[in-house]
N, C-alpha and C. Protein backbone atom coordinates (compact mmCIF):
# COMPACT_ATOMS: atom_id res chain seq x y z
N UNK A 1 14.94 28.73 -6.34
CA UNK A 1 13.58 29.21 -6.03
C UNK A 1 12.69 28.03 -5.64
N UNK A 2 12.13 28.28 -4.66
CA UNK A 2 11.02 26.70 -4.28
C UNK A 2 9.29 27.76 -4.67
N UNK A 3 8.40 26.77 -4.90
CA UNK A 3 7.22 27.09 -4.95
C UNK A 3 6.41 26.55 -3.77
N UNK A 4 5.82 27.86 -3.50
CA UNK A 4 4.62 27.47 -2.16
C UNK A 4 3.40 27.83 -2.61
N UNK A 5 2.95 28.20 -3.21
CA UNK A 5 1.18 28.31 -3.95
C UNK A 5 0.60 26.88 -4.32
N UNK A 6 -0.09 26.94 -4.85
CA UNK A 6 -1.11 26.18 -6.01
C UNK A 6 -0.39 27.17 -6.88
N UNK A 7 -1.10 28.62 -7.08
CA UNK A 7 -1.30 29.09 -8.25
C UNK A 7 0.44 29.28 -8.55
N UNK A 8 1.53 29.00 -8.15
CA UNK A 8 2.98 29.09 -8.73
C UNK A 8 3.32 27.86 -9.53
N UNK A 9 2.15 26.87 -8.69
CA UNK A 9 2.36 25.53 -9.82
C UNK A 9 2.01 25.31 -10.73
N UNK A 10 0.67 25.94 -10.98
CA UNK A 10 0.05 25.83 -12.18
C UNK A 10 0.67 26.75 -13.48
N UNK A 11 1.62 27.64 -12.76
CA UNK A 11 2.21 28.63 -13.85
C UNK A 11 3.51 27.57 -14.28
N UNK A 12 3.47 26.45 -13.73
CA UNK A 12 5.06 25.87 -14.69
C UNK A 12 4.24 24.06 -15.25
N UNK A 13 2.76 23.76 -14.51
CA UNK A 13 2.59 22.82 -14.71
C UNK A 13 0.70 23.08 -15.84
N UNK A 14 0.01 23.84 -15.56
CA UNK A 14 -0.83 23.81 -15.99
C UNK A 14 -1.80 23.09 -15.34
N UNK A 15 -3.42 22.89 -16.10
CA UNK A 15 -4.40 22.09 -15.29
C UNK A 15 -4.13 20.97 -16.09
N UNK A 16 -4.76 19.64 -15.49
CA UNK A 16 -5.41 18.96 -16.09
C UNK A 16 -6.35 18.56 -17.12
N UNK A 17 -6.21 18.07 -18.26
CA UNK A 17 -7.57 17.95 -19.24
C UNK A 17 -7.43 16.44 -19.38
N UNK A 18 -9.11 16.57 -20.26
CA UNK A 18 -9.80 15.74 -20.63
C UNK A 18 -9.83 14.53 -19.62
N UNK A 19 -9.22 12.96 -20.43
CA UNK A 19 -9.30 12.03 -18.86
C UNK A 19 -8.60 11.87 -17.94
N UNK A 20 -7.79 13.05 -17.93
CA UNK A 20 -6.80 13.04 -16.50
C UNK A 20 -7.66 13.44 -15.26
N UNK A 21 -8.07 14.86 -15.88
CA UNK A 21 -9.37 15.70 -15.40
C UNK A 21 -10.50 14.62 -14.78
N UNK A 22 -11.03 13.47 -15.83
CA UNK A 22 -12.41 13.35 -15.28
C UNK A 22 -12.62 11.93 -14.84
N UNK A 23 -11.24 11.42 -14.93
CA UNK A 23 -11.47 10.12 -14.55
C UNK A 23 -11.60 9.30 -13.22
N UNK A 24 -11.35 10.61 -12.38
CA UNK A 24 -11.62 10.37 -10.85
C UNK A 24 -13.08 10.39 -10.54
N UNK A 25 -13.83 9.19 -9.79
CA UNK A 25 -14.71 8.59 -9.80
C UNK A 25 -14.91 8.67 -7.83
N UNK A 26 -16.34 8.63 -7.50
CA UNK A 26 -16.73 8.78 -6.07
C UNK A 26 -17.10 6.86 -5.90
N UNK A 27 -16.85 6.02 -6.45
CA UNK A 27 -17.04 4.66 -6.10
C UNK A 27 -16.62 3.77 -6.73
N UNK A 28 -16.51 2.44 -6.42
CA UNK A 28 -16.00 1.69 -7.58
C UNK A 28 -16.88 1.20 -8.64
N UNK A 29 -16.26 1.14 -9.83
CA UNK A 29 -17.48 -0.05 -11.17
C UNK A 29 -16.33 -1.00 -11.19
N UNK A 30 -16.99 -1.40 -12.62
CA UNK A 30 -16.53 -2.89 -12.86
C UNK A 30 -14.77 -2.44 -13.07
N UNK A 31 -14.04 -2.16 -13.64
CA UNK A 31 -13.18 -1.99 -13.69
C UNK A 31 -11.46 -2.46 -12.79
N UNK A 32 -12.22 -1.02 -12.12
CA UNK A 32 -11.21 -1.01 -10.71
C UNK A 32 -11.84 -2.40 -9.31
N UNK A 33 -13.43 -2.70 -9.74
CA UNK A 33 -13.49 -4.34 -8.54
C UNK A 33 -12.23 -5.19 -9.70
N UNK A 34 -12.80 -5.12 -10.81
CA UNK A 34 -11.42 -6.09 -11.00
C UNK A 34 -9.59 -6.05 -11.22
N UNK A 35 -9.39 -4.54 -11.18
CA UNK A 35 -8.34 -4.23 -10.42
C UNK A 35 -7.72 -4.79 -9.33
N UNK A 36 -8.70 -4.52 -8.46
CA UNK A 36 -8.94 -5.28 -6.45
C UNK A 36 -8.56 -6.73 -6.61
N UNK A 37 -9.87 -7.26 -7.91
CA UNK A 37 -9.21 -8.60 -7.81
C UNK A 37 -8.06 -9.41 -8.02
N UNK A 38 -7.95 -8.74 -8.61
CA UNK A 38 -6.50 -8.92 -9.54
C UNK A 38 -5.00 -8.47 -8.62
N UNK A 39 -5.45 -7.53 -7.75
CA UNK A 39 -3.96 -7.19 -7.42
C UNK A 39 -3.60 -8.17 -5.54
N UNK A 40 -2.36 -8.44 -5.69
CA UNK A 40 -1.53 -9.00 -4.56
C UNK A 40 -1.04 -7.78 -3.92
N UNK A 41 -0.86 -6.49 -4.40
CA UNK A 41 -0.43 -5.52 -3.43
C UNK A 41 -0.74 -4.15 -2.95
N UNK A 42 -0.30 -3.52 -2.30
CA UNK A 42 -0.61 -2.16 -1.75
C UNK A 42 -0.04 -1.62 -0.76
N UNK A 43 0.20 -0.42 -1.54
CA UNK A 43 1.00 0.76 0.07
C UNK A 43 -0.47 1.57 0.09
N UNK A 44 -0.08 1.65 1.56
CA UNK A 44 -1.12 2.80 2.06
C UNK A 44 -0.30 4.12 2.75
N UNK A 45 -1.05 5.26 2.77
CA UNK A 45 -0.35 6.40 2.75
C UNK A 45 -1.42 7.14 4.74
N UNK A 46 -0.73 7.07 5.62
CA UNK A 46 -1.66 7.57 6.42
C UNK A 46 -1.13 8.60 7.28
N UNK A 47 -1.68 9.50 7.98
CA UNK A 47 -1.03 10.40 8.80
C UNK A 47 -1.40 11.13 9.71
N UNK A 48 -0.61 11.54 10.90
CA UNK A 48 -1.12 11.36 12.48
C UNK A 48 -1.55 12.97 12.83
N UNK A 49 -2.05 13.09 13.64
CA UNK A 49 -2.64 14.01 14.50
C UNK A 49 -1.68 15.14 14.82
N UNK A 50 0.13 14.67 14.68
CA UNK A 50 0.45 15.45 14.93
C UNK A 50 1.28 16.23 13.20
N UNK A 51 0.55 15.32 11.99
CA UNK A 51 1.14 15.99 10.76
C UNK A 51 1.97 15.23 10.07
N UNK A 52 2.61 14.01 10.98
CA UNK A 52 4.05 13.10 11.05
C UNK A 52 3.39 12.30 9.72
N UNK A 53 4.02 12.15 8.90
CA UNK A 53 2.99 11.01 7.65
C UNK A 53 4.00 9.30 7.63
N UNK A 54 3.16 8.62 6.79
CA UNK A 54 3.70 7.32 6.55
C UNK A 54 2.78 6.56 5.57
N UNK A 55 3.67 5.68 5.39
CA UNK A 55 3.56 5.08 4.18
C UNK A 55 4.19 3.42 3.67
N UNK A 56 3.33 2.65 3.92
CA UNK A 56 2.96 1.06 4.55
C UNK A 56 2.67 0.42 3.09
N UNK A 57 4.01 -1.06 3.25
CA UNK A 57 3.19 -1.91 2.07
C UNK A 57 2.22 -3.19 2.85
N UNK A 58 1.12 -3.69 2.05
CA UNK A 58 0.61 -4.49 2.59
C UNK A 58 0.65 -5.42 1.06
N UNK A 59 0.00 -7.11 1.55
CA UNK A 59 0.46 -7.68 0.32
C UNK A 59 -0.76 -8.83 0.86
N UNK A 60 -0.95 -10.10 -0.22
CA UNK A 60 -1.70 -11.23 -0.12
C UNK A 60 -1.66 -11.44 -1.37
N UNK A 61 -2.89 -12.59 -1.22
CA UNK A 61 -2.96 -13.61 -2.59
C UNK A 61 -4.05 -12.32 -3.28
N UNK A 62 -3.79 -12.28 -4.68
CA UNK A 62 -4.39 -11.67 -5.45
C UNK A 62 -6.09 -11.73 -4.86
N UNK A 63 -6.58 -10.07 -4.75
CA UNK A 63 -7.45 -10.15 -4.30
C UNK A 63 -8.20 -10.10 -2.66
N UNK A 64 -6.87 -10.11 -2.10
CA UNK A 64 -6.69 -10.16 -0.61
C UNK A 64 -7.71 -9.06 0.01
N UNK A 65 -7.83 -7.83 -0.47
CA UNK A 65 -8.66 -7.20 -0.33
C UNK A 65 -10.17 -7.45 -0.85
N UNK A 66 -11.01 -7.27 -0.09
CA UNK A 66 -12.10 -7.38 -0.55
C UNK A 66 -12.82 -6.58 -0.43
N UNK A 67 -14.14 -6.67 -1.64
CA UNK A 67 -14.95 -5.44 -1.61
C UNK A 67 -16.53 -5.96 -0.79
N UNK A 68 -16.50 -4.98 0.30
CA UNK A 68 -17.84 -5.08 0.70
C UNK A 68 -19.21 -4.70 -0.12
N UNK A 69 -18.88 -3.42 -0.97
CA UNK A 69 -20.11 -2.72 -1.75
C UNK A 69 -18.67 -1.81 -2.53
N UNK A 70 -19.65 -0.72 -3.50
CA UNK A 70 -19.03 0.02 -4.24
C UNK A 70 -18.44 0.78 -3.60
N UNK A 71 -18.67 0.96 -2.53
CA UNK A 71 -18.14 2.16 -1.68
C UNK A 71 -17.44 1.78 -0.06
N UNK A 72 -16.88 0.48 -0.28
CA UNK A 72 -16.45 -0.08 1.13
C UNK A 72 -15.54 -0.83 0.71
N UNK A 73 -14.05 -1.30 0.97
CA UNK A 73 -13.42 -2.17 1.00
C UNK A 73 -13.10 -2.86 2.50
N UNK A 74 -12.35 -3.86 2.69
CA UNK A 74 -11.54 -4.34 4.05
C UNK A 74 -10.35 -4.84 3.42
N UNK A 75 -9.41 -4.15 4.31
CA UNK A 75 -8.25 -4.98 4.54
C UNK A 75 -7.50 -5.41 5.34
N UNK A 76 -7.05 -6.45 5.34
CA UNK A 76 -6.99 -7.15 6.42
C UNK A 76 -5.52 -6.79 6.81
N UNK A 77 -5.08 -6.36 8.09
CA UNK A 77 -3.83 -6.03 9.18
C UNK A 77 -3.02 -7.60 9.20
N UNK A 78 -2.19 -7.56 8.12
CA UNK A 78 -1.77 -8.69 8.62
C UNK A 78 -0.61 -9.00 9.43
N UNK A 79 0.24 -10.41 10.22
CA UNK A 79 0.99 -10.09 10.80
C UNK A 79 2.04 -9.33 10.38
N UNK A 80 2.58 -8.54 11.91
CA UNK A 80 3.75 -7.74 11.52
C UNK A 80 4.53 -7.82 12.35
N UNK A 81 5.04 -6.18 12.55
CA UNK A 81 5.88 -6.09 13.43
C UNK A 81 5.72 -5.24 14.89
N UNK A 82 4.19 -4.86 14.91
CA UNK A 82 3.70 -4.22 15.89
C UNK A 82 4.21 -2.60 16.29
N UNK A 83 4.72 -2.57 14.81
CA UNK A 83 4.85 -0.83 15.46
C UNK A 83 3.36 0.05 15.30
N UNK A 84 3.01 -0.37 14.24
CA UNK A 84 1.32 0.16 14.66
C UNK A 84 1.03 1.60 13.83
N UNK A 85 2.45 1.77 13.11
CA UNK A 85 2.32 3.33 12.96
C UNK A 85 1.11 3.65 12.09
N UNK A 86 0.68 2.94 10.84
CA UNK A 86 -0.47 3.24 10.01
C UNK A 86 -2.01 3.25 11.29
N UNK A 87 -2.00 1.73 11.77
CA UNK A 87 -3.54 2.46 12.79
C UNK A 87 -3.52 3.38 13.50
N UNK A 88 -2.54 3.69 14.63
CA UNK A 88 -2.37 4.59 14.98
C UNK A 88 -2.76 6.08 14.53
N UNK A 89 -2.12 6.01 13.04
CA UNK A 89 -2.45 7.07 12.66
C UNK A 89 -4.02 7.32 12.14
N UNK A 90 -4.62 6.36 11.54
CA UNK A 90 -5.77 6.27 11.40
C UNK A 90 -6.96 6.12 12.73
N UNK A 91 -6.61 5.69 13.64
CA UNK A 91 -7.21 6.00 14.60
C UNK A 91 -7.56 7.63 15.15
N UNK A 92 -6.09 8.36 14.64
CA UNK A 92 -6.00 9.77 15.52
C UNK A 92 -6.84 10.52 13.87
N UNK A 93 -6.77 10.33 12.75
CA UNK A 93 -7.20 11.27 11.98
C UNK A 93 -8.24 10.61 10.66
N UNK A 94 -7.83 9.33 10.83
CA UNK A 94 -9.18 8.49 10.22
C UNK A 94 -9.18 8.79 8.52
N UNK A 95 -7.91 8.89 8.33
CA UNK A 95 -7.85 9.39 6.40
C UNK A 95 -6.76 8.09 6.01
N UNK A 96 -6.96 7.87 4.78
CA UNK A 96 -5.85 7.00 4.02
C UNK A 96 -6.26 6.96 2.66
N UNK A 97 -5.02 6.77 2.17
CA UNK A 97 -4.61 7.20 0.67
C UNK A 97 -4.00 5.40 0.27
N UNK A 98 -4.26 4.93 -0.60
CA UNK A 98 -4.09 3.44 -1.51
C UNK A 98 -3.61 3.70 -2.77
N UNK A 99 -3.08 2.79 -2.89
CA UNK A 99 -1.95 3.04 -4.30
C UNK A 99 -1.64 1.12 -4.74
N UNK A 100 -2.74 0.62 -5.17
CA UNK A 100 -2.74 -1.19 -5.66
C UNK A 100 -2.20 -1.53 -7.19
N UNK A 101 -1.39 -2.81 -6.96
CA UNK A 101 -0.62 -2.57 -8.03
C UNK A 101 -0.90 -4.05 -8.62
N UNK A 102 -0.72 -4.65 -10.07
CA UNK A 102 -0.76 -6.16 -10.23
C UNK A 102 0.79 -6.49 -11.18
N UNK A 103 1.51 -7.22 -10.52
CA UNK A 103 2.75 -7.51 -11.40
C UNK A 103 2.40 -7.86 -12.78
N UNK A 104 3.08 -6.97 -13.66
CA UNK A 104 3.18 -7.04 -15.28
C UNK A 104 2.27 -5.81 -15.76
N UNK A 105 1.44 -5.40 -14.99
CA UNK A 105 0.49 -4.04 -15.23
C UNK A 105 1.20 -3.14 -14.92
N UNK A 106 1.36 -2.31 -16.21
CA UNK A 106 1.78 -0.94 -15.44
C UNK A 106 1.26 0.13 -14.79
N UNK A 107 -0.32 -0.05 -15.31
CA UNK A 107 -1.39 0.85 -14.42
C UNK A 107 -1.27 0.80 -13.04
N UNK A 108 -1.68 1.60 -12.44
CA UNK A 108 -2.11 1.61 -10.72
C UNK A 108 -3.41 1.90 -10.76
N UNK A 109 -3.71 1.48 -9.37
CA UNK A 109 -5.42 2.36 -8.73
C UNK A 109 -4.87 2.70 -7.65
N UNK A 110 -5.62 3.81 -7.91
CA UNK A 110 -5.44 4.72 -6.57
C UNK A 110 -6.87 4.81 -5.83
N UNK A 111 -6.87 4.69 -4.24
CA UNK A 111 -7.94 4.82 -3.83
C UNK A 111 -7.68 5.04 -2.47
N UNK A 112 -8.47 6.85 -2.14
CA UNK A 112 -8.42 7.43 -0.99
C UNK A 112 -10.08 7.30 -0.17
N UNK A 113 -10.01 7.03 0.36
CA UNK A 113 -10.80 7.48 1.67
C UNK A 113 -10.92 7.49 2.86
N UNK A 114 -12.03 7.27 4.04
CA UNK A 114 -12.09 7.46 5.31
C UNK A 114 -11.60 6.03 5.67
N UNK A 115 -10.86 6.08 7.07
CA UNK A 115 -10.29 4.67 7.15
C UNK A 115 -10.98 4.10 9.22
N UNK A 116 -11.17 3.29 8.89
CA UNK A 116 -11.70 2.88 10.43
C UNK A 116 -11.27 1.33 10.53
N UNK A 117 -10.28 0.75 12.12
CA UNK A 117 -9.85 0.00 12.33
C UNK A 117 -10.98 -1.10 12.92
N UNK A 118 -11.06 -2.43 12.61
CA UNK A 118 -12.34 -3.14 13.13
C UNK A 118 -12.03 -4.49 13.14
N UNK A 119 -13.05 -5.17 14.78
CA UNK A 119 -12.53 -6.45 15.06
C UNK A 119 -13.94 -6.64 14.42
N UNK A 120 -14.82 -6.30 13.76
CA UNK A 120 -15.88 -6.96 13.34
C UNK A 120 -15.71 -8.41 12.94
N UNK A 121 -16.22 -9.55 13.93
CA UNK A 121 -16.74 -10.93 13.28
C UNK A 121 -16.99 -11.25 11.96
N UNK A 122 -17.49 -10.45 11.53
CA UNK A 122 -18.24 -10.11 10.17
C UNK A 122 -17.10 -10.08 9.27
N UNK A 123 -16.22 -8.72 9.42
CA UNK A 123 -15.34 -8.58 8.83
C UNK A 123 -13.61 -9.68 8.70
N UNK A 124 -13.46 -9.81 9.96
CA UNK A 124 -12.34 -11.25 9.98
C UNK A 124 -12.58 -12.50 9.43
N UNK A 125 -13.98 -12.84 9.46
CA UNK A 125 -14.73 -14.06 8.84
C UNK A 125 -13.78 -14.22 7.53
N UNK A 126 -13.94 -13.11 6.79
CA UNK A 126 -13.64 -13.14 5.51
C UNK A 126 -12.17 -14.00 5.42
N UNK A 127 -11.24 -13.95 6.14
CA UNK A 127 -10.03 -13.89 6.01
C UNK A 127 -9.69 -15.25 7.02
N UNK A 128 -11.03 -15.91 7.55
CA UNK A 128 -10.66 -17.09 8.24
C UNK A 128 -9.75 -18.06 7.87
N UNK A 129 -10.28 -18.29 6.71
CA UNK A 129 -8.77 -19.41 6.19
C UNK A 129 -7.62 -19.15 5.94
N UNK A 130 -7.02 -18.01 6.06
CA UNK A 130 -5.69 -17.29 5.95
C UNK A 130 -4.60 -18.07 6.57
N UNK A 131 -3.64 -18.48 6.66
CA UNK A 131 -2.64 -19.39 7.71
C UNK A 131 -2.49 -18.19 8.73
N UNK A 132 -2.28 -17.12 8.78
CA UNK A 132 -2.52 -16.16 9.86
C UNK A 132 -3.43 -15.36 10.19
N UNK A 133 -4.63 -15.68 10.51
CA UNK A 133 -5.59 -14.84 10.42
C UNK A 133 -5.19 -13.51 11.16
N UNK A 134 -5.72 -12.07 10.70
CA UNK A 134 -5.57 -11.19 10.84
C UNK A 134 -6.38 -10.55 12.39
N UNK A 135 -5.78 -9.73 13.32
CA UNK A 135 -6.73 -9.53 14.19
C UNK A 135 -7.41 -8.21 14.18
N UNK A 136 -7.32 -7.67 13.30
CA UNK A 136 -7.92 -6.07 12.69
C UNK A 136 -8.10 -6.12 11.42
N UNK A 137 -8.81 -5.49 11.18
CA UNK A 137 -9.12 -5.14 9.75
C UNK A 137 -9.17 -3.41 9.79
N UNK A 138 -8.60 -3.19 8.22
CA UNK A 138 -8.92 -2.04 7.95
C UNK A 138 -10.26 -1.65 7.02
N UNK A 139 -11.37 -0.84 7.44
CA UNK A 139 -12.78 -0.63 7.17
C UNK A 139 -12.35 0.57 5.56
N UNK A 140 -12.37 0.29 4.80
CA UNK A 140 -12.22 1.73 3.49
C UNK A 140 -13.50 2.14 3.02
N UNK A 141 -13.85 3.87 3.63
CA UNK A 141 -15.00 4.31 3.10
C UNK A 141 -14.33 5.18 1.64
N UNK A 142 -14.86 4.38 0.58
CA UNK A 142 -13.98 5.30 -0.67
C UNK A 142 -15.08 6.65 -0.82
N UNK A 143 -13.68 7.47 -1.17
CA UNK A 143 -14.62 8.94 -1.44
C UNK A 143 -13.21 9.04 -2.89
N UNK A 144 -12.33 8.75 -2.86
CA UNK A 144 -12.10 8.83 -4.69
C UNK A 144 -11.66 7.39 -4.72
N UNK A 145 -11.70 7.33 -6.52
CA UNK A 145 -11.14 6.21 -7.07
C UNK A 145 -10.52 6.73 -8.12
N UNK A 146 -9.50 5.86 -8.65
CA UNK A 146 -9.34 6.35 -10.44
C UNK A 146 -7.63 5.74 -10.69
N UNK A 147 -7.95 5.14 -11.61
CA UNK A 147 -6.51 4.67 -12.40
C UNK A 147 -5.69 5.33 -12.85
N UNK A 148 -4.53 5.22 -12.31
CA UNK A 148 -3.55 5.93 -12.95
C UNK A 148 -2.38 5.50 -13.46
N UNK A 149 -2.12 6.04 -14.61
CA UNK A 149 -1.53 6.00 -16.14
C UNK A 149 -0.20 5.60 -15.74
N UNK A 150 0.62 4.63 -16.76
CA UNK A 150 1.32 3.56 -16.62
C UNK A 150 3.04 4.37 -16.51
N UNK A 151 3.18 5.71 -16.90
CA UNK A 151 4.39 6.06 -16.91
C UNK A 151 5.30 6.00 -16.11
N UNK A 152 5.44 6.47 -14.45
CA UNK A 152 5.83 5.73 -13.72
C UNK A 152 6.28 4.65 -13.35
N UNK A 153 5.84 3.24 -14.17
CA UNK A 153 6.13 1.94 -13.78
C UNK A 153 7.20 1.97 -14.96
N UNK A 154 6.47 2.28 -16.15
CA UNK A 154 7.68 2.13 -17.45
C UNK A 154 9.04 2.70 -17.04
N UNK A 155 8.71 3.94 -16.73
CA UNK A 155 10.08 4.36 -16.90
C UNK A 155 11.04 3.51 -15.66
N UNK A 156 10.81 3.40 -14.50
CA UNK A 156 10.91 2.49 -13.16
C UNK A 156 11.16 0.94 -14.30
N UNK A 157 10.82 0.72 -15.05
CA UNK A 157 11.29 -0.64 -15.66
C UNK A 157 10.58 -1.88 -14.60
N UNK A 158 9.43 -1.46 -13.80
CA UNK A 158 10.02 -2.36 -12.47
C UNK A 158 9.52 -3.62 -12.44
N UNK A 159 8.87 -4.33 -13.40
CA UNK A 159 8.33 -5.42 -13.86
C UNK A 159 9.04 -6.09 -14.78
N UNK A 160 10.25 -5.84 -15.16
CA UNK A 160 11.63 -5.81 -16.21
C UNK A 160 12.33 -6.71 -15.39
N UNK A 161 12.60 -8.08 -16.32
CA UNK A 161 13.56 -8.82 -15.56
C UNK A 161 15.21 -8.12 -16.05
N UNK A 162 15.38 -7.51 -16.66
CA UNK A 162 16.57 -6.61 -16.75
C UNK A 162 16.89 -5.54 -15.57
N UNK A 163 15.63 -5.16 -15.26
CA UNK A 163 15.98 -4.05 -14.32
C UNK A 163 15.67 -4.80 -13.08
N UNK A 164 15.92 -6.32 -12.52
CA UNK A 164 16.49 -6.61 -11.44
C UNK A 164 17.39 -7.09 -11.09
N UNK A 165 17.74 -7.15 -9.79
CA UNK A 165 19.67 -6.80 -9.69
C UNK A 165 20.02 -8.18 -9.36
N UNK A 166 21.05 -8.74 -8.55
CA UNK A 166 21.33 -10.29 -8.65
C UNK A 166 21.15 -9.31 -6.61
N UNK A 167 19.96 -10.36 -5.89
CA UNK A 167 20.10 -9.81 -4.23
C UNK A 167 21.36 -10.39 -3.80
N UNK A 168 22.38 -10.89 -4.32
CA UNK A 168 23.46 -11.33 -3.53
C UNK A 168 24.24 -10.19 -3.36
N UNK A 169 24.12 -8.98 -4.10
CA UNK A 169 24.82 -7.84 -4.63
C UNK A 169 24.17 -6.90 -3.73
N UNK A 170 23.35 -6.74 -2.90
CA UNK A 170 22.79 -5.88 -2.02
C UNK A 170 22.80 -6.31 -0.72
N UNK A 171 23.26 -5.52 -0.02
CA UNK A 171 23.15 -6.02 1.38
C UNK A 171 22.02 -6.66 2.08
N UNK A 172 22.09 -7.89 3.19
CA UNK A 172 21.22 -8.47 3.66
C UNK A 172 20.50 -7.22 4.87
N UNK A 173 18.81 -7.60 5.20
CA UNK A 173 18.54 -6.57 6.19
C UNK A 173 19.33 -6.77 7.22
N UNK A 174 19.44 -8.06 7.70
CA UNK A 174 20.27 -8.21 8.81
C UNK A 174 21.70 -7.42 9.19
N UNK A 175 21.94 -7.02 7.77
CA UNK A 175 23.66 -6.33 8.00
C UNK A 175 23.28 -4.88 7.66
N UNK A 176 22.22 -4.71 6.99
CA UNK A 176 22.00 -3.06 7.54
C UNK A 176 21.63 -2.30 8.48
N UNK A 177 20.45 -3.48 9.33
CA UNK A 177 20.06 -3.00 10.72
C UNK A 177 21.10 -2.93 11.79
N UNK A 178 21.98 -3.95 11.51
CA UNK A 178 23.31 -4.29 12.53
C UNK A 178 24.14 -2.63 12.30
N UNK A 179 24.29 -2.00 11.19
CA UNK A 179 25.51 -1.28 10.66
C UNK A 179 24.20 0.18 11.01
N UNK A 180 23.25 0.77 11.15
CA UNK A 180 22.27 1.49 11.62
C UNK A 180 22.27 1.87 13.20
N UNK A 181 22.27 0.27 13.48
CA UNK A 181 22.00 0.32 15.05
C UNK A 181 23.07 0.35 15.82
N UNK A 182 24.28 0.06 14.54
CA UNK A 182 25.93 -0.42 15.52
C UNK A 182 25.38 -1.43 16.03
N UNK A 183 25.31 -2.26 15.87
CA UNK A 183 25.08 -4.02 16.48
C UNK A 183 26.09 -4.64 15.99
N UNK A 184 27.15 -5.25 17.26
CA UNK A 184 28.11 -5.49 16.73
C UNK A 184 28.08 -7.80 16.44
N UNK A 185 27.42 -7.74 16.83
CA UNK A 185 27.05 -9.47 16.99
C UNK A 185 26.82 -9.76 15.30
N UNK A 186 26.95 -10.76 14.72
CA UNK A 186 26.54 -11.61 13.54
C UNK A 186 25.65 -10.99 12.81
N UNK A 187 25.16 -10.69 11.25
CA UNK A 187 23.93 -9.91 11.59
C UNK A 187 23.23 -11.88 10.82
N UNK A 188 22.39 -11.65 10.71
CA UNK A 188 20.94 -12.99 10.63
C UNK A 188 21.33 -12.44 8.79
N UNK A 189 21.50 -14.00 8.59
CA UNK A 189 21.59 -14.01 7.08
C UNK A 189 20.05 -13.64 6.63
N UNK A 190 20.38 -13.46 5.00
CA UNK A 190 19.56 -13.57 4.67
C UNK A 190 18.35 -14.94 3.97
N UNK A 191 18.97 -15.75 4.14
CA UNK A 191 17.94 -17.47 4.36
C UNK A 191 17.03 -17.23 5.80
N UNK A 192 17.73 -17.20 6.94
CA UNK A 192 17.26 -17.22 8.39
C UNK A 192 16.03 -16.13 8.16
N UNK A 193 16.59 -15.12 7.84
CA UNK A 193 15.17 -14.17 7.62
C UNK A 193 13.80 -14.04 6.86
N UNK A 194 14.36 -15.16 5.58
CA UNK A 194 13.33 -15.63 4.96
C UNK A 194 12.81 -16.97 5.38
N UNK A 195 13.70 -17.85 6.07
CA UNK A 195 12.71 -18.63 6.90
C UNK A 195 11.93 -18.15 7.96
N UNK A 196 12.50 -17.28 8.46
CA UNK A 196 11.75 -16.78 9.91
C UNK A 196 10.07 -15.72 9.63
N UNK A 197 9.96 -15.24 8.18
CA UNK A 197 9.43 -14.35 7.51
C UNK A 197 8.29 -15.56 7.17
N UNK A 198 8.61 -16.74 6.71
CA UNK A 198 7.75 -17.47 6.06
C UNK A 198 6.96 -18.30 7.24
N UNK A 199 7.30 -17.98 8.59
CA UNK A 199 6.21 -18.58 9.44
C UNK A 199 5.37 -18.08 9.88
N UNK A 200 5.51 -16.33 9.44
CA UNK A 200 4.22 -15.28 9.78
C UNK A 200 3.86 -15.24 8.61
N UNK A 201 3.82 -15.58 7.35
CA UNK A 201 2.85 -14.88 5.90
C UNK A 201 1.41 -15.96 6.50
């Protein structure tokens, strides 16, 4: 049996109470700015005009994001790989969903709102001293905020030096893209890729 309602979900899941219920917030306080400050990472969740969704990590030095006001962040586009799919999509429907994380915390913040792509002066300034400065920024008008509860990470272990694996034991990208694409040439170790990786951060 699959469920397609709301109301079929709520018959196996129930509502929300107390601070699950009320802890979603229309701006930031002190809290979650020092969340922001604190965290080196983030996926963003965005999706296109034609329905197609995606879902992007972005990363920096703790804090990389910055807060303009309670109700504005930027983040900065940093180099990539030019597929474009997150602006793109934010260009065609202008929504995005944030999910910031700080290694050893198991909490998250979550933070959705309106998203607008920008060469603002103003806004790149920020990020001038970067070894790659960014040539877009992403504009965040927050319309929710709110922390969410650590279970996920626990059970995920994922801050657990037990629950990481030895990478010699996992395939290099180079030999999965090769074995994907059928590329039959060498695939690019994995050193070459982390040197080649460390001249765009």
């Amino acid at each position: 049996m699959y469920l397609d309602s709301e109301e079929q979900l709520r018959e196996v899941y129930g509502y929300p109470k107390g601070r699950a219920k009320d802890k979603q917030l229309p701006s930031l306080e002190r809290h979650s700015s020092n969340f922001l400050a604190h965290s080196p990472f983030v996926t963003i969740s965005t999706y296109a005009k034609s329905g197609s969704v995606d879902c992007s990590p972005r990363g920096g030095n703790p804090g990389f994001v910055k807060i303009i006001n309670d109700n504005c962040i930027i983040l900065p586009d940093g180099k990539g790989n030019n597929r474009l799919d997150s602006l793109v999509n934010i260009i065609e429907t202008g929504q995005i969903g944030c999910l910031f994380l700080i290694p050893g915390v198991d909490e998250t913040l979550r933070i959705n709102g309106l998203a607008r792509i920008s060469t603002s002066s103003e806004y790149l300034s920020l990020f001038s001293n970067d070894r790659n400065p960014p040539k877009t920024c992403i504009e965040i008008t927050i319309k929710e905020v709110f922390l969410h509860c650590a279970k996920a990470l626990m059970r995920s272990e994922l801050w657990s030096l037990k629950a990481q694996i030895d990478r010699a034991d996992f395939p290099t990208m180079g030999a999965m893209i090769n074995d994907q694409l059928a590329i039959k040439d060498d695939p690019e170790t994995q050193e070459d890729m982390i040197a080649r990786y460390k001249r765009d951060l």
